[in-house]
Each structure stands twice: as structure tokens, then as C-alpha cells.
Protein backbone atom coordinates (compact mmCIF):
# COMPACT_ATOMS: atom_id res chain seq x y z
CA UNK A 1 0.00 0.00 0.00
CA UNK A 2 1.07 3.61 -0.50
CA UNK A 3 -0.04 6.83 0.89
CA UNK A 4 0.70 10.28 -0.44
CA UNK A 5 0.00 13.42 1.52
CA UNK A 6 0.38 16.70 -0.33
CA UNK A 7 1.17 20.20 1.39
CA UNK A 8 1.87 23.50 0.52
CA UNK A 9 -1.18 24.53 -0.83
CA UNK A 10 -3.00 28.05 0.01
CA UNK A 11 -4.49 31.30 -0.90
CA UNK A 12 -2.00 33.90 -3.52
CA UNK A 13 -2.48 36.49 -4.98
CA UNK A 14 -2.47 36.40 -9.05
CA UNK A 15 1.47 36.13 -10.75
CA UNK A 16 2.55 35.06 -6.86
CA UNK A 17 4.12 31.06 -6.71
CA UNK A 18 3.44 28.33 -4.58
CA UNK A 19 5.37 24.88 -4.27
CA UNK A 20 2.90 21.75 -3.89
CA UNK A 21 4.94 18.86 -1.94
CA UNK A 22 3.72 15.01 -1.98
CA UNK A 23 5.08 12.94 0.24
CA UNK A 24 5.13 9.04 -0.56
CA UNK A 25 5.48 6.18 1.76
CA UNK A 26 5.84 2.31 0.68
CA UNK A 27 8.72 1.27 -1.21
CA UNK A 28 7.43 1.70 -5.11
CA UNK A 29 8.08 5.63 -5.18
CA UNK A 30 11.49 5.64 -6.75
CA UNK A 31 10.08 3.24 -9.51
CA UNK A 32 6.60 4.75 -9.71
CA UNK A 33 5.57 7.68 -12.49
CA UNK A 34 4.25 10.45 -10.26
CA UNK A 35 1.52 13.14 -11.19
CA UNK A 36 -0.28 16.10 -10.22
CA UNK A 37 -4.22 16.54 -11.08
CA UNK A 38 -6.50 19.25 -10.17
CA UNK A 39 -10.16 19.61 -10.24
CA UNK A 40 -11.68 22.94 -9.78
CA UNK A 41 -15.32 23.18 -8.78
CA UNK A 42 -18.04 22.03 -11.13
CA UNK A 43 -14.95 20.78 -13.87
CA UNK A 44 -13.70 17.17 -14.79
CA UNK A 45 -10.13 16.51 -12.87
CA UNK A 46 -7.34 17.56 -15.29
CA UNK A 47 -3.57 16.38 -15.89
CA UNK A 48 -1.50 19.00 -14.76
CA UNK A 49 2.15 17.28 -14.86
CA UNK A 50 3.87 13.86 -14.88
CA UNK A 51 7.57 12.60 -13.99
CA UNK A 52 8.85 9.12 -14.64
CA UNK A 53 11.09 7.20 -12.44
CA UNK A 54 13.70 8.35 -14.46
CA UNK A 55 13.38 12.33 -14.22
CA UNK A 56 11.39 12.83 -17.57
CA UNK A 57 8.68 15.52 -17.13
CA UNK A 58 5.38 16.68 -19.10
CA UNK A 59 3.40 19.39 -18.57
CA UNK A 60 -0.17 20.71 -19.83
CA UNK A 61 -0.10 23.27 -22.39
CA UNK A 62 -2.23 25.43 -19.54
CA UNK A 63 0.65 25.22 -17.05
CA UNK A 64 3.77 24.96 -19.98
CA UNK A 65 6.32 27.43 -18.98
CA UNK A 66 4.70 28.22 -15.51
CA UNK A 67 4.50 25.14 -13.35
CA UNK A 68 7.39 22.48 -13.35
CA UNK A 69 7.52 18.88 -11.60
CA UNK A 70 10.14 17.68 -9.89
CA UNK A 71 11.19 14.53 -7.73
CA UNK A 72 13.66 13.54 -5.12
CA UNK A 73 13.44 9.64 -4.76
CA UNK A 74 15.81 10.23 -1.71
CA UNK A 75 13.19 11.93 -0.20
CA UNK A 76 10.36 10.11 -1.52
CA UNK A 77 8.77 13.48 -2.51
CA UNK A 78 7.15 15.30 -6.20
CA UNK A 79 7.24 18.01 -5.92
CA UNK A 80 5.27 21.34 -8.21
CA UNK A 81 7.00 24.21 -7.99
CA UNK A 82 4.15 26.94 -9.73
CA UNK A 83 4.91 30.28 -10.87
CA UNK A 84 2.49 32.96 -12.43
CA UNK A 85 -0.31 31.75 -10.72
CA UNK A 86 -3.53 32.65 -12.55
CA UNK A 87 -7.09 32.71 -10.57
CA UNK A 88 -7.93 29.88 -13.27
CA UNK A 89 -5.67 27.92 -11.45
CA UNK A 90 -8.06 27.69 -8.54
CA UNK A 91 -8.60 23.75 -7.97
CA UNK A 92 -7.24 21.03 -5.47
CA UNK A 93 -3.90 19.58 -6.74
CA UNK A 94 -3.85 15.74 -5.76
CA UNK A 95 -1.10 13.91 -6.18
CA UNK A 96 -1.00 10.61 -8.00
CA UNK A 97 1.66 7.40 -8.48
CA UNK A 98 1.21 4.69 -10.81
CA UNK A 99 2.75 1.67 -11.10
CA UNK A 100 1.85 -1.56 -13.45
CA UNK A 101 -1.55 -1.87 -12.62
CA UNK A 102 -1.33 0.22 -9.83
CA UNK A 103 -2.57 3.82 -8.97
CA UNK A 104 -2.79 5.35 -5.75
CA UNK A 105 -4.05 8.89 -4.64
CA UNK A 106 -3.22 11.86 -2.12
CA UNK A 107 -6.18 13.43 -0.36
CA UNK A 108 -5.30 16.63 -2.27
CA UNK A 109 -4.82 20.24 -1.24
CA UNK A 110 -6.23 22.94 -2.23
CA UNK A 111 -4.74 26.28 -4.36
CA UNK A 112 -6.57 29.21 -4.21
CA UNK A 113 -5.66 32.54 -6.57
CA UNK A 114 -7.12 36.03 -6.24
CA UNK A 115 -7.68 38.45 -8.85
């Protein structure tokens, strides 16, 4: 089994940054591909970024050039590091590992942006 539990969200003011932290435990992080989704309210949950095991990262076109993934298997941590935050960025960011046939899911935390 593996948990995730995602910090750092909060409220910012538009063009301010936040850094989203998830936090792994079990043994299949370093191997695992590890996303972040958000959902804001009333929308479908979208694909924000992904990271393999091996450091390669992909971004929505929303979030290209803005928001970048990053991972420290050390630490067993993904981290989104989010610049140029937009109020259409509102949502809660949840954290996601797969695995074969395996996904698992953080709780989620949520980002708030003022105009």
C-alpha cells in the first residue's frame, strides 16, 4: 500500500508562486511515475504534470512554462513548484503514483488565486 500526503497549498495572490509537496510512503516511489491533477469546482479533474522514475517531465499546455515537476526519490517526494499563478488555477492539486496496474491517490490540497 502507498499513501501520499500533499502540502503547501493556500491562498496567492495572481502572478505570486506556490510549491505543492507530496510525500510518498511504501517502497514503489522511486520506480513509480508520479503526477499532479487538479479539479476545480463544477470541472472534470485535469492532468496537470507527470515525472517518470527516471526524471522525464510533461506538462499541460495550460501550465507549460509556468509550473514544473520535480522529484527527489531520496526523499520520496514530487514536488510542483508553480509560478504565475492565474485565478484559473483555482482547484485542489492531488497527487498521483502509478505503477503496473497500480494507482494510488493523495487526499489533495487545495490552491486558491485572487484576482
Amino acid at each position: 500500500q502507498v499513501q501520499l500526503v500533499e502540502s503547501g497549498g493556500g491562498l496567492v495572490q495572481t502572478g505570486g508562486s506556490l510549491r505543492l509537496s507530496c510525500a510518498a510512503s511504501g517502497t514503489i516511489f522511486s520506480t513509480s511515475v508520479m503526477g499532479w491533477y487538479r479539479q476545480a469546482p463544477g470541472k472534470q479533474r485535469e492532468l496537470v504534470a507527470t515525472i517518470t522514475s527516471g526524471g522525464t517531465a510533461n506538462a499541460s499546455d495550460s501550465v507549460k512554462g509556468r509550473f514544473t515537476i520535480s522529484r527527489d526519490n531520496a526523499k520520496n517526494t514530487v514536488y510542483l513548484q508553480m509560478n504565475g499563478l492565474k485565478p484559473e488555477d483555482t482547484a485542489v492539486y492531488s497527487c498521483n503514483a502509478k505503477r503496473g496496474l497500480f494507482t494510488f491517490w493523495g487526499q489533495g490540497t487545495q490552491v486558491t488565486v485572487s484576482a
